[in-house]
N, C-alpha and C. Protein backbone atom coordinates (compact mmCIF):
# COMPACT_ATOMS: atom_id res chain seq x y z
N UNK A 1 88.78 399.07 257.02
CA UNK A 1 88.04 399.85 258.01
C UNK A 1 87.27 398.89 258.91
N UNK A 2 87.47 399.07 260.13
CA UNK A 2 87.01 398.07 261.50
C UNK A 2 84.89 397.95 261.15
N UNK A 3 84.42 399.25 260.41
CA UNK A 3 83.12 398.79 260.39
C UNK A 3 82.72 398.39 259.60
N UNK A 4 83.68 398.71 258.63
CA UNK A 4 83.01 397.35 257.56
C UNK A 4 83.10 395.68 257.42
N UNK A 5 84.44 395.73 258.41
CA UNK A 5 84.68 394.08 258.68
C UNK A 5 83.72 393.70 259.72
N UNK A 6 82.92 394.51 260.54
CA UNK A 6 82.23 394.28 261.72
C UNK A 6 80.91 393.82 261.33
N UNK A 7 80.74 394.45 260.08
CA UNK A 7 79.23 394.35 259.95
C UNK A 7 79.37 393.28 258.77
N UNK A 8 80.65 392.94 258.03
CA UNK A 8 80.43 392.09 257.33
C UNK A 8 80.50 390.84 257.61
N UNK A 9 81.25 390.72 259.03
CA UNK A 9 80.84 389.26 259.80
C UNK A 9 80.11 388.85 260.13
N UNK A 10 79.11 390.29 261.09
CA UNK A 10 77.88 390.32 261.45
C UNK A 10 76.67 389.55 260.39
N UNK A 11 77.07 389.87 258.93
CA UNK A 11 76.60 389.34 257.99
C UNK A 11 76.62 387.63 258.02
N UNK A 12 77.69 387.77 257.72
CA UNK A 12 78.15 386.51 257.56
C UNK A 12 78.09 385.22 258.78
N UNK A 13 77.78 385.79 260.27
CA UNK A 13 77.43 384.98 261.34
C UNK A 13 75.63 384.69 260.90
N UNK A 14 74.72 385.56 260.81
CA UNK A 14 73.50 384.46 260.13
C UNK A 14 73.38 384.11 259.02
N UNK A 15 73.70 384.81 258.04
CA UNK A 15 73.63 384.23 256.65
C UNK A 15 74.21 382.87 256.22
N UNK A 16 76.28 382.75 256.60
CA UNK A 16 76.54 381.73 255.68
C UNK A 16 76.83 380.93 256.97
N UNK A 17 76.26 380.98 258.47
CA UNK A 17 76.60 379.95 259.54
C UNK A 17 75.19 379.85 259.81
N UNK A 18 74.07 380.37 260.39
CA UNK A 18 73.11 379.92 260.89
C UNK A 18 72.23 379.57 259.84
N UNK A 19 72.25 379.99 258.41
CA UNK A 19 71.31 380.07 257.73
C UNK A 19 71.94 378.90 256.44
N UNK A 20 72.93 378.49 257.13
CA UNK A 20 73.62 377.58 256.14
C UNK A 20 73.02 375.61 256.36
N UNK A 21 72.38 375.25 255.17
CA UNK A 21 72.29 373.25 255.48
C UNK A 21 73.30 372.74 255.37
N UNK A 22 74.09 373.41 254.27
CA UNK A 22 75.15 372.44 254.02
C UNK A 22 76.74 372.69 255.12
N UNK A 23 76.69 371.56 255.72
CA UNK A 23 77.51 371.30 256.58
C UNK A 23 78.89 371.65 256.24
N UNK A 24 79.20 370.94 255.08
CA UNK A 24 80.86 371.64 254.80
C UNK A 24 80.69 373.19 254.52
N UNK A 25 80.09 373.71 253.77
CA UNK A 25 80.13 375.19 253.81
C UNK A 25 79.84 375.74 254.86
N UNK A 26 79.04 375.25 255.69
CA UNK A 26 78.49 376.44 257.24
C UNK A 26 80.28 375.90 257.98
N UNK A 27 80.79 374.86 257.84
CA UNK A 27 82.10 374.64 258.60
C UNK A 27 82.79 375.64 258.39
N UNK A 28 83.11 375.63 256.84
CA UNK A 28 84.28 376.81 256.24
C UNK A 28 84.28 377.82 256.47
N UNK A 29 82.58 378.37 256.22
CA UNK A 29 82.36 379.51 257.25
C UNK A 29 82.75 380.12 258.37
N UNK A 30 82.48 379.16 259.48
CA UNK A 30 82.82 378.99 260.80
C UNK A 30 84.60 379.52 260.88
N UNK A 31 85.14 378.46 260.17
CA UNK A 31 86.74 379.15 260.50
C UNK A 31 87.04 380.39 259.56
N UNK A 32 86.45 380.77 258.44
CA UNK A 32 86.39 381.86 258.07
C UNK A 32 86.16 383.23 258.94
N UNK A 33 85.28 382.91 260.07
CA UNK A 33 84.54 384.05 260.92
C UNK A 33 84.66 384.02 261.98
N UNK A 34 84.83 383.17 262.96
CA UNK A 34 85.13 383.26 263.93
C UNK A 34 86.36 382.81 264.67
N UNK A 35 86.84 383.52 265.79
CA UNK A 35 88.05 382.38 266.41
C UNK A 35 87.95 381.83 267.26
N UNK A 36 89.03 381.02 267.22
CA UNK A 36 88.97 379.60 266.91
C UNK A 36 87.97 379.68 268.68
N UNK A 37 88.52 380.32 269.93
CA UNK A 37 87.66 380.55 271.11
C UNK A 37 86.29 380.88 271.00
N UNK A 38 85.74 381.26 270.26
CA UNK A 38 84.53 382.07 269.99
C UNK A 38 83.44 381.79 270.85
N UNK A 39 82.51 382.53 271.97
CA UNK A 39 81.81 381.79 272.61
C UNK A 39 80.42 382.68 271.99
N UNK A 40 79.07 381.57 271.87
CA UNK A 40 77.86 381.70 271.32
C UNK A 40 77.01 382.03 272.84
N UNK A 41 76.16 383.05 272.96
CA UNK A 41 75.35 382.79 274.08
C UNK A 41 74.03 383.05 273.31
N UNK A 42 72.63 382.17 274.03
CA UNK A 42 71.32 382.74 273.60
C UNK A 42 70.58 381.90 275.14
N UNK A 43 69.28 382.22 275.41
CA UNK A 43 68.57 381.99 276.50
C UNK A 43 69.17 380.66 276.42
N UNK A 44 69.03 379.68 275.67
CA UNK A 44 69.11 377.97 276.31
C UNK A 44 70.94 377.70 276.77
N UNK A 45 72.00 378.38 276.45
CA UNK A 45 73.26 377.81 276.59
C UNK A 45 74.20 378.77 276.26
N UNK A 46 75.57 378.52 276.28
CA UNK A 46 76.54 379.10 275.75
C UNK A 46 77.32 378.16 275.65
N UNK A 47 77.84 378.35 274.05
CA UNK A 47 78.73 377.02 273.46
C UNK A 47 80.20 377.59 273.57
N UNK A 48 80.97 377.24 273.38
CA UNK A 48 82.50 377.83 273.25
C UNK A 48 83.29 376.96 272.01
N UNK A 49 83.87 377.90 270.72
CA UNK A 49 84.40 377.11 269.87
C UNK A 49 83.86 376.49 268.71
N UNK A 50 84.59 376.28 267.80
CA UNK A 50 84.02 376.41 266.28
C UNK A 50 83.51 374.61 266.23
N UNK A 51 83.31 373.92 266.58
CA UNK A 51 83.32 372.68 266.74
C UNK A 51 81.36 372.36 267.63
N UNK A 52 81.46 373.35 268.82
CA UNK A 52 80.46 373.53 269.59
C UNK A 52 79.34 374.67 268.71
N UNK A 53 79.85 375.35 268.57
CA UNK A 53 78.89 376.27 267.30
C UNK A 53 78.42 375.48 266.20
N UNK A 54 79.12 375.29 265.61
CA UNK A 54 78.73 374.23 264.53
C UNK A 54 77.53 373.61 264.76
N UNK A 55 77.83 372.51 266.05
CA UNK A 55 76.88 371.92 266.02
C UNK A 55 75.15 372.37 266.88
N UNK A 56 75.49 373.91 267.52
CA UNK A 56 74.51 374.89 267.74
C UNK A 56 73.98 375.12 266.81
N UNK A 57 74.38 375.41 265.33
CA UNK A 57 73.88 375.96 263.89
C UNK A 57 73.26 374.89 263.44
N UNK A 58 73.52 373.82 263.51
CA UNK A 58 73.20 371.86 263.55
C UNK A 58 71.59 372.07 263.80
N UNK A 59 71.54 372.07 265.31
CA UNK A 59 70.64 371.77 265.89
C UNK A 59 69.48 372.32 265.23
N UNK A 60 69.46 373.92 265.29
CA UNK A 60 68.60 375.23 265.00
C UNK A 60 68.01 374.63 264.19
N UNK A 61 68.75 374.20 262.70
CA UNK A 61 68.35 374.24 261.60
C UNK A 61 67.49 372.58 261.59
N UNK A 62 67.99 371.88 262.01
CA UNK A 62 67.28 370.64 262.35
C UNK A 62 66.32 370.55 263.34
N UNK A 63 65.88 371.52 263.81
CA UNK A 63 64.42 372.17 264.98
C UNK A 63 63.62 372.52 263.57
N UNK A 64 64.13 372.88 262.87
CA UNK A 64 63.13 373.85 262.19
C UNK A 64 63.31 373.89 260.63
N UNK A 65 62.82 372.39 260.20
CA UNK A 65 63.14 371.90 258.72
C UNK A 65 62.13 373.10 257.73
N UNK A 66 62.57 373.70 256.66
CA UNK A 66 62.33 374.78 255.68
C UNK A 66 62.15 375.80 256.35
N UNK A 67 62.46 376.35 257.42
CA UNK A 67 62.64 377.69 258.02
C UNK A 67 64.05 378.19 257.89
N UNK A 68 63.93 379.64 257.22
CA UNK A 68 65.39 380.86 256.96
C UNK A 68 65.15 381.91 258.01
N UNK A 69 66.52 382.03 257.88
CA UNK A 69 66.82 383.26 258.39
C UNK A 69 66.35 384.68 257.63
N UNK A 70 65.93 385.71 258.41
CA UNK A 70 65.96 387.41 257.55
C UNK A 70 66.62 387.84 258.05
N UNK A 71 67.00 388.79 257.11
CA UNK A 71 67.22 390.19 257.99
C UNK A 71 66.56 391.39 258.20
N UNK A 72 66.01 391.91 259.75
CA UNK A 72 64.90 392.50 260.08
C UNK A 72 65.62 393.71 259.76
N UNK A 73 66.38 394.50 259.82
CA UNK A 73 66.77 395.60 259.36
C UNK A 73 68.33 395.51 259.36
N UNK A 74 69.16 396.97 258.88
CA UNK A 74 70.24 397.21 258.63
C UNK A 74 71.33 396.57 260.38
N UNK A 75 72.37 396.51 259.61
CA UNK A 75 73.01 396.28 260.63
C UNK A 75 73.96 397.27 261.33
N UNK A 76 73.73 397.79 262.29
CA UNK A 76 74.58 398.95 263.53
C UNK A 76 76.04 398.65 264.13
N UNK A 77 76.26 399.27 263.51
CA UNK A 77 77.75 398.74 264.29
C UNK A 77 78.18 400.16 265.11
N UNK A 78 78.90 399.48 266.53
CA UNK A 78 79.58 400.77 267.42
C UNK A 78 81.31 400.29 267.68
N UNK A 79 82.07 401.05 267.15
CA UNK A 79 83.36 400.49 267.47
C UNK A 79 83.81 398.66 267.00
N UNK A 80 83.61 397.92 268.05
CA UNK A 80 83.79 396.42 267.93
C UNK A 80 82.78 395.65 267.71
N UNK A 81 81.58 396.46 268.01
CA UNK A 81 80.18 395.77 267.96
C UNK A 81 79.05 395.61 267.07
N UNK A 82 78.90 394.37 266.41
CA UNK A 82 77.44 394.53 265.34
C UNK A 82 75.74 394.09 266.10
N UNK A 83 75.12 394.77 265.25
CA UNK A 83 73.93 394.45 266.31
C UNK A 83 73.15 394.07 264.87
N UNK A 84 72.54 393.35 264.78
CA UNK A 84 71.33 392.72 263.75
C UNK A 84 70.25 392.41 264.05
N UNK A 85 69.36 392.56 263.83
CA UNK A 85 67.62 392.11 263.92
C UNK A 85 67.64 391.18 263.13
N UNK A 86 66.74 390.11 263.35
CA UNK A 86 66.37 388.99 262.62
C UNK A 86 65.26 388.28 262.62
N UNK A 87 64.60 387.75 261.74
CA UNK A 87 63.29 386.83 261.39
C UNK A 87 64.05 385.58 261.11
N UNK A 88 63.23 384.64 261.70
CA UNK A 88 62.92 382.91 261.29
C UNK A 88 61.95 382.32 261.17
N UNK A 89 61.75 382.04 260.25
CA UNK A 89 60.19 381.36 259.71
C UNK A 89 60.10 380.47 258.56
N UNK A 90 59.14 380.08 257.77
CA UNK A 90 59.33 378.96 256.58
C UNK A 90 59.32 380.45 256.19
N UNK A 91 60.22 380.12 255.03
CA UNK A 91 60.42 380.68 253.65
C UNK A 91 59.34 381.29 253.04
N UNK A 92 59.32 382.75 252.84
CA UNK A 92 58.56 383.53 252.27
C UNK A 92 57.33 383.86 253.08
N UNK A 93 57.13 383.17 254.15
CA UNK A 93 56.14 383.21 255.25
C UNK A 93 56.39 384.79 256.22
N UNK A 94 55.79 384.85 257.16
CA UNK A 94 56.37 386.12 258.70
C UNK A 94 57.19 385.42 259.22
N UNK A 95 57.64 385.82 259.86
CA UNK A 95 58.72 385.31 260.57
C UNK A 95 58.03 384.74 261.94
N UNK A 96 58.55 383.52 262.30
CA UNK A 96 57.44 382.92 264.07
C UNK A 96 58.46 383.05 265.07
N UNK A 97 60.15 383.35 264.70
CA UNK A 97 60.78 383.81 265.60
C UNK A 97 61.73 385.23 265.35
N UNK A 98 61.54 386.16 265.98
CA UNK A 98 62.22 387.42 266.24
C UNK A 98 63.73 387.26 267.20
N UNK A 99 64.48 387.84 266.61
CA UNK A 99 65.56 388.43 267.60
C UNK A 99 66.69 389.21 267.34
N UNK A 100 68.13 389.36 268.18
CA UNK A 100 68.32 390.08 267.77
C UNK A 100 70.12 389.74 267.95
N UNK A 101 71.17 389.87 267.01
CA UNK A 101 72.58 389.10 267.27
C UNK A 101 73.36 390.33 267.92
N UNK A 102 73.99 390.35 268.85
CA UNK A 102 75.11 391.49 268.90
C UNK A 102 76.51 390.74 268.83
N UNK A 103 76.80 390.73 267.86
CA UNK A 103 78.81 390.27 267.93
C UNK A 103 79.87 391.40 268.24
N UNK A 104 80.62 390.64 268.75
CA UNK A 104 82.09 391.49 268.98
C UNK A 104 83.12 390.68 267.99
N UNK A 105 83.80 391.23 267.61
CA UNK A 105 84.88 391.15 266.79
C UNK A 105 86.44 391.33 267.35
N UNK A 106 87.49 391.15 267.26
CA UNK A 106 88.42 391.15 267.70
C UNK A 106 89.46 390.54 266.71
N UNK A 107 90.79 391.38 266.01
CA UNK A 107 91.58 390.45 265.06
C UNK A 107 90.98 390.11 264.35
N UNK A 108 89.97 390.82 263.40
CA UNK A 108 89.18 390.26 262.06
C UNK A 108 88.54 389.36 262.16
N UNK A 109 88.30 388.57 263.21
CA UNK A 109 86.77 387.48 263.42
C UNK A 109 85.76 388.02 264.74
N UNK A 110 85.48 387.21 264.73
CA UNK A 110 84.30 387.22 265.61
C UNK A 110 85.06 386.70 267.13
N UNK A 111 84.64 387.32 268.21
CA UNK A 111 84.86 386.60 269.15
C UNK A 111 84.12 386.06 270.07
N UNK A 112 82.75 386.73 270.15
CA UNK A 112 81.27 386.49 270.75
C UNK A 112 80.30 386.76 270.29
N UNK A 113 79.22 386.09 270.33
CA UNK A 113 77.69 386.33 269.60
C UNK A 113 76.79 386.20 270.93
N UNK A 114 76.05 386.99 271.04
CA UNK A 114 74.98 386.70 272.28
C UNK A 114 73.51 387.24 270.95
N UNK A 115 72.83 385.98 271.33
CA UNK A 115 71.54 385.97 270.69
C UNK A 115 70.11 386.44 271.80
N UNK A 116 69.71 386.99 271.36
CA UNK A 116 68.27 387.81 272.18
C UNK A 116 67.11 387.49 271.33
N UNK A 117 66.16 386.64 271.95
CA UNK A 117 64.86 386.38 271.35
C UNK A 117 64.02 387.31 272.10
N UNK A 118 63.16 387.99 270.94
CA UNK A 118 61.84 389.10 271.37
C UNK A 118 60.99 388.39 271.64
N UNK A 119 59.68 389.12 271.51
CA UNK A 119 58.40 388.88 272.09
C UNK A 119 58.12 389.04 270.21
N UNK A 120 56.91 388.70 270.14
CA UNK A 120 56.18 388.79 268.78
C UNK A 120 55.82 390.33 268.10
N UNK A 121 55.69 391.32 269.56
CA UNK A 121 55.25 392.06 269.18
C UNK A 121 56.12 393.39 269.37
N UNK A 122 57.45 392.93 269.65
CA UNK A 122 58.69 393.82 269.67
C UNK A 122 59.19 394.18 268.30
């Protein structure tokens, strides 16, 4: 069923790629979930490709040594589309960044992620 693969990528795009240190697993991930075109957008860029993501998921996590990912609530899916809320913060802390993932899916991966950062009090 298209919404359960939607939302389980949706899953699986912050959990075992953005929220991942270890490099060979957030890789495996990567070709696990997305294809191989996949383009990332958020305010600073848009990457294209499992190679360029990667090292987007790189960066994040190396901005922001002992800070995880949450998940701010359930995940919505419409047809092709997952939408997720999310917290980033140190571990067990509030979260100091809010936002929000919408992926499209296409052929059982992912084909775009556009990332939306809130305000604090959204």
């Amino acid at each position: 069923m298209i919404k359960d693969s939607v939302e389980e990528l949706t899953r699986a795009n912050l959990f075992d790629v953005f929220n991942e240190r270890d490099g060979d697993r957030r890789r495996a991930a990567i070709g696990r979930v997305y294809a191989p075109g996949v383009t990332f957008s958020d305010p600073e860029e848009t990457v294209t490709g499992h190679d360029e993501l990667d090292a987007k998921a790189q960066k994040i996590l190396d901005e922001a040594p002992g800070f995880v990912f949450s998940a701010a609530g359930p995940i919505h899916v419409v047809q092709d589309l997952g939408y997720l809320a999310w917290g980033f913060g140190p571990q067990g802390q509030p979260p100091v960044v809010r936002g929000v993932d919408i992926t499209q899916v296409a052929g059982g991966r992912i084909v775009s992620v556009h990332t939306l950062l809130l305000d604090a009090g959204e």
